[in-house]
C-alpha atoms as a PDB file:
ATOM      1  CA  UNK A   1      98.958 109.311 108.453  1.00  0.00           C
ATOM      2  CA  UNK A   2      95.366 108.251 109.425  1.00  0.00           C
ATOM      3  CA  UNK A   3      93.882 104.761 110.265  1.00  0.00           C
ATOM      4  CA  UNK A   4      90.290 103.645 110.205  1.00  0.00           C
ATOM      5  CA  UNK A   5      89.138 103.250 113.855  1.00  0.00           C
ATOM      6  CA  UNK A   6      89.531  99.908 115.299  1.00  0.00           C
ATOM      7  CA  UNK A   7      92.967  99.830 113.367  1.00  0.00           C
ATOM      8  CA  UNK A   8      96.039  98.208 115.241  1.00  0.00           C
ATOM      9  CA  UNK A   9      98.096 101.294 114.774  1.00  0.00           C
ATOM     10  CA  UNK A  10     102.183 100.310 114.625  1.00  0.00           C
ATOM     11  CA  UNK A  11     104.486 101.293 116.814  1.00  0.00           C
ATOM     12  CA  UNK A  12     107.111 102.164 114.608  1.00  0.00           C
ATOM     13  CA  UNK A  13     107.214 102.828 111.204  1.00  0.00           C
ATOM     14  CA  UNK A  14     109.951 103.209 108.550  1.00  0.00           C
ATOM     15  CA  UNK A  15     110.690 105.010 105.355  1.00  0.00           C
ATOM     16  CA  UNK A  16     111.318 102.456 102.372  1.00  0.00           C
ATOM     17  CA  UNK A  17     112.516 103.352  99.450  1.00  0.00           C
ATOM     18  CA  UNK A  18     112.033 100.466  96.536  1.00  0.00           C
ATOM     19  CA  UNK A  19     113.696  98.501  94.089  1.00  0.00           C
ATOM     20  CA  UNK A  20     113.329  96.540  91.125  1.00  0.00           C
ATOM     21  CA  UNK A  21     113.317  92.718  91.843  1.00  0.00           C
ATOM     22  CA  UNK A  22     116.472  90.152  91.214  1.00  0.00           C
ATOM     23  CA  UNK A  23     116.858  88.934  87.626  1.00  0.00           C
ATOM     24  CA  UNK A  24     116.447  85.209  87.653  1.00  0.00           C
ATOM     25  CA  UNK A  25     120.338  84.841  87.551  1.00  0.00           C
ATOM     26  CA  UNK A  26     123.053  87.119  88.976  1.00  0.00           C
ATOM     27  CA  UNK A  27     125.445  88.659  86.741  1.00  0.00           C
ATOM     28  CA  UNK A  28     127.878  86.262  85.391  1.00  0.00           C
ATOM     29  CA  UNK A  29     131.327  87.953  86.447  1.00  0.00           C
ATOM     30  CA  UNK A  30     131.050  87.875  90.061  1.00  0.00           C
ATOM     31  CA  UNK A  31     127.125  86.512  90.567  1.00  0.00           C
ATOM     32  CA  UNK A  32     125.373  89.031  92.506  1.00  0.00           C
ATOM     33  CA  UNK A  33     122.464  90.921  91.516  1.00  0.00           C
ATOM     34  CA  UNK A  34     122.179  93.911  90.185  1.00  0.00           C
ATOM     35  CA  UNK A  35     118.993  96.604  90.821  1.00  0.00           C
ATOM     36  CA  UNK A  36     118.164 100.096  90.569  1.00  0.00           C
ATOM     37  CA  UNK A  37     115.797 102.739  92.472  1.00  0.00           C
ATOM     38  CA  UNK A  38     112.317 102.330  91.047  1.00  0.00           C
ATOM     39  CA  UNK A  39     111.370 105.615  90.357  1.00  0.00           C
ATOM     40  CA  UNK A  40     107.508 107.630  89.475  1.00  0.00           C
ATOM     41  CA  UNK A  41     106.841 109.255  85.890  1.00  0.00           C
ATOM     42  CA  UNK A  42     108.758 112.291  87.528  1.00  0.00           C
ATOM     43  CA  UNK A  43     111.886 110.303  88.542  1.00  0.00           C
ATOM     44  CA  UNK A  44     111.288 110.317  91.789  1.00  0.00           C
ATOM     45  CA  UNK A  45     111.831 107.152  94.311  1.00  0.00           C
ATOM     46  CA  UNK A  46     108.938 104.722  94.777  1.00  0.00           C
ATOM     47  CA  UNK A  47     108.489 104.964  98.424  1.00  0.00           C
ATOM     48  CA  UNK A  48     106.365 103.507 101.203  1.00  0.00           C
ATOM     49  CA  UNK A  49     105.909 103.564 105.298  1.00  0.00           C
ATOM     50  CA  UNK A  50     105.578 100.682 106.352  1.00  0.00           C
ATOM     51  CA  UNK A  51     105.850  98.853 110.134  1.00  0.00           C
ATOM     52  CA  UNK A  52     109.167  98.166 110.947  1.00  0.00           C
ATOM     53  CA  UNK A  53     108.107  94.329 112.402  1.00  0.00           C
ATOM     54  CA  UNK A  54     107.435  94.268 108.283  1.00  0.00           C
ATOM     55  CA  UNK A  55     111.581  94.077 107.881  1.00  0.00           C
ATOM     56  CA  UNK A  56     113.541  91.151 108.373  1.00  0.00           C
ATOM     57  CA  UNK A  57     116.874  92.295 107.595  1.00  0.00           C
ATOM     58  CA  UNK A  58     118.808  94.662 106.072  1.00  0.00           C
ATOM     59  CA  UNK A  59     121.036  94.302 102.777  1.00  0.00           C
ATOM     60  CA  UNK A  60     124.404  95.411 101.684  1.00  0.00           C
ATOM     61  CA  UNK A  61     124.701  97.363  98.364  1.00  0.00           C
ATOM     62  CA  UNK A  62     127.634  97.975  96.216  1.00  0.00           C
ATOM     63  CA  UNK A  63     127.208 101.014  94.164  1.00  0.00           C
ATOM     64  CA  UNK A  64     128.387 100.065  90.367  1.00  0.00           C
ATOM     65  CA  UNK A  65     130.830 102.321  88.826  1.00  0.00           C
ATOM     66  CA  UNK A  66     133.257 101.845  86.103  1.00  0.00           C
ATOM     67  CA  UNK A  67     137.052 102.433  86.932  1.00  0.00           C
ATOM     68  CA  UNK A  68     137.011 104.811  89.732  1.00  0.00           C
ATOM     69  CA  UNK A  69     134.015 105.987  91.904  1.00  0.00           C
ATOM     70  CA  UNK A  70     133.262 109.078  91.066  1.00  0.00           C
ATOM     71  CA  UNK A  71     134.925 111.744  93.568  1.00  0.00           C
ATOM     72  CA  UNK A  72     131.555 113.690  94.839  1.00  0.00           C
ATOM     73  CA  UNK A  73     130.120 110.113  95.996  1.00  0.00           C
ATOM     74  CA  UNK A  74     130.260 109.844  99.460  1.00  0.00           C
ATOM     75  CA  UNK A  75     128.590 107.387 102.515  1.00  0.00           C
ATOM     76  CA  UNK A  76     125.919 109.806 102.887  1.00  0.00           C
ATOM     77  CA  UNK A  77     125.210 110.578  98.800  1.00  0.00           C
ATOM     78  CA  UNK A  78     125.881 107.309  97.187  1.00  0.00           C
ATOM     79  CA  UNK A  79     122.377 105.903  97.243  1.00  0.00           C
ATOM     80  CA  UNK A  80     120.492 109.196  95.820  1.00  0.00           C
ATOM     81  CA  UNK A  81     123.890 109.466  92.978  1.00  0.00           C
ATOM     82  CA  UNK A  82     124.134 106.285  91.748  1.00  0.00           C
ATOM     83  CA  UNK A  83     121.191 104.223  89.540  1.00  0.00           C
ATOM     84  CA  UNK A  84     122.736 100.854  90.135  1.00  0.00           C
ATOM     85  CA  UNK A  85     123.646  98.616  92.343  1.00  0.00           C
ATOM     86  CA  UNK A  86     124.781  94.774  93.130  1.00  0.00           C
ATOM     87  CA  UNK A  87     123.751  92.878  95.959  1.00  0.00           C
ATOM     88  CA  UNK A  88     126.269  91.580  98.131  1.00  0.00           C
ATOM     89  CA  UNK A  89     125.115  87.988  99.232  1.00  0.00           C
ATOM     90  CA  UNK A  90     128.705  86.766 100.178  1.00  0.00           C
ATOM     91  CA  UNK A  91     128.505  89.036 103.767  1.00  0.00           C
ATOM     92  CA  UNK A  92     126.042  88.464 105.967  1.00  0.00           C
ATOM     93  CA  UNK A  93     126.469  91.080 108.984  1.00  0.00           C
ATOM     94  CA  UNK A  94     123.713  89.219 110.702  1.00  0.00           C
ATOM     95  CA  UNK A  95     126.443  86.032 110.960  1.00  0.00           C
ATOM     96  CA  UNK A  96     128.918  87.612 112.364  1.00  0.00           C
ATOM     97  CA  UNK A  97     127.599  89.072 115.133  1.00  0.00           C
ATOM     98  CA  UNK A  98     125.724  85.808 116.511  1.00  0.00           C
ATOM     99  CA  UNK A  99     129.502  84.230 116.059  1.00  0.00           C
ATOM    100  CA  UNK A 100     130.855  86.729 117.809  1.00  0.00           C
END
């Protein structure tokens, strides 16, 4: 990556891989949100590096699946398997660890 000179160059940077935005409402079942990996003309992610001061905080995602997850998903494969996902609003990891 290059910068113009006189650029404030970052001192760290992350990969970011994006998603579509919330619907106005969450689902009506169990009212989270639901997104999905935007993806290019070739399927591939929609990605960005961008300065890690740019994140806040991080989110949890639920992968949706029907009856059963499907056996090859694992902790390290879920998020390039599955298309969708719900947001999980009702933790907040942040929380617990300044009550802790």
């Amino acid at each position: 990556m290059t910068f113009r000179p006189g650029t404030i160059i970052p001192q760290h940077l992350v990969y970011v891989e994006w998603y579509t935005p919330f619907q106005d409402l969450p689902e009506r079942n169990h009212l989270l949100y639901k997104i999905s990996p935007l993806q290019d003309q070739t399927s591939g992610p929609i990605c960005s590096v961008i300065p890690l001061a740019n994140i806040r905080y991080s989110i949890h995602l639920i992968p949706r699946f029907g009856p059963s997850a499907p056996q090859e998903w694992t902790h390290s494969n879920v998020l390039d398997l599955c298309n969708t996902f719900f947001v999980n609003d009702f933790t907040d990891k942040h929380s617990y660890r300044i009550l802790c």
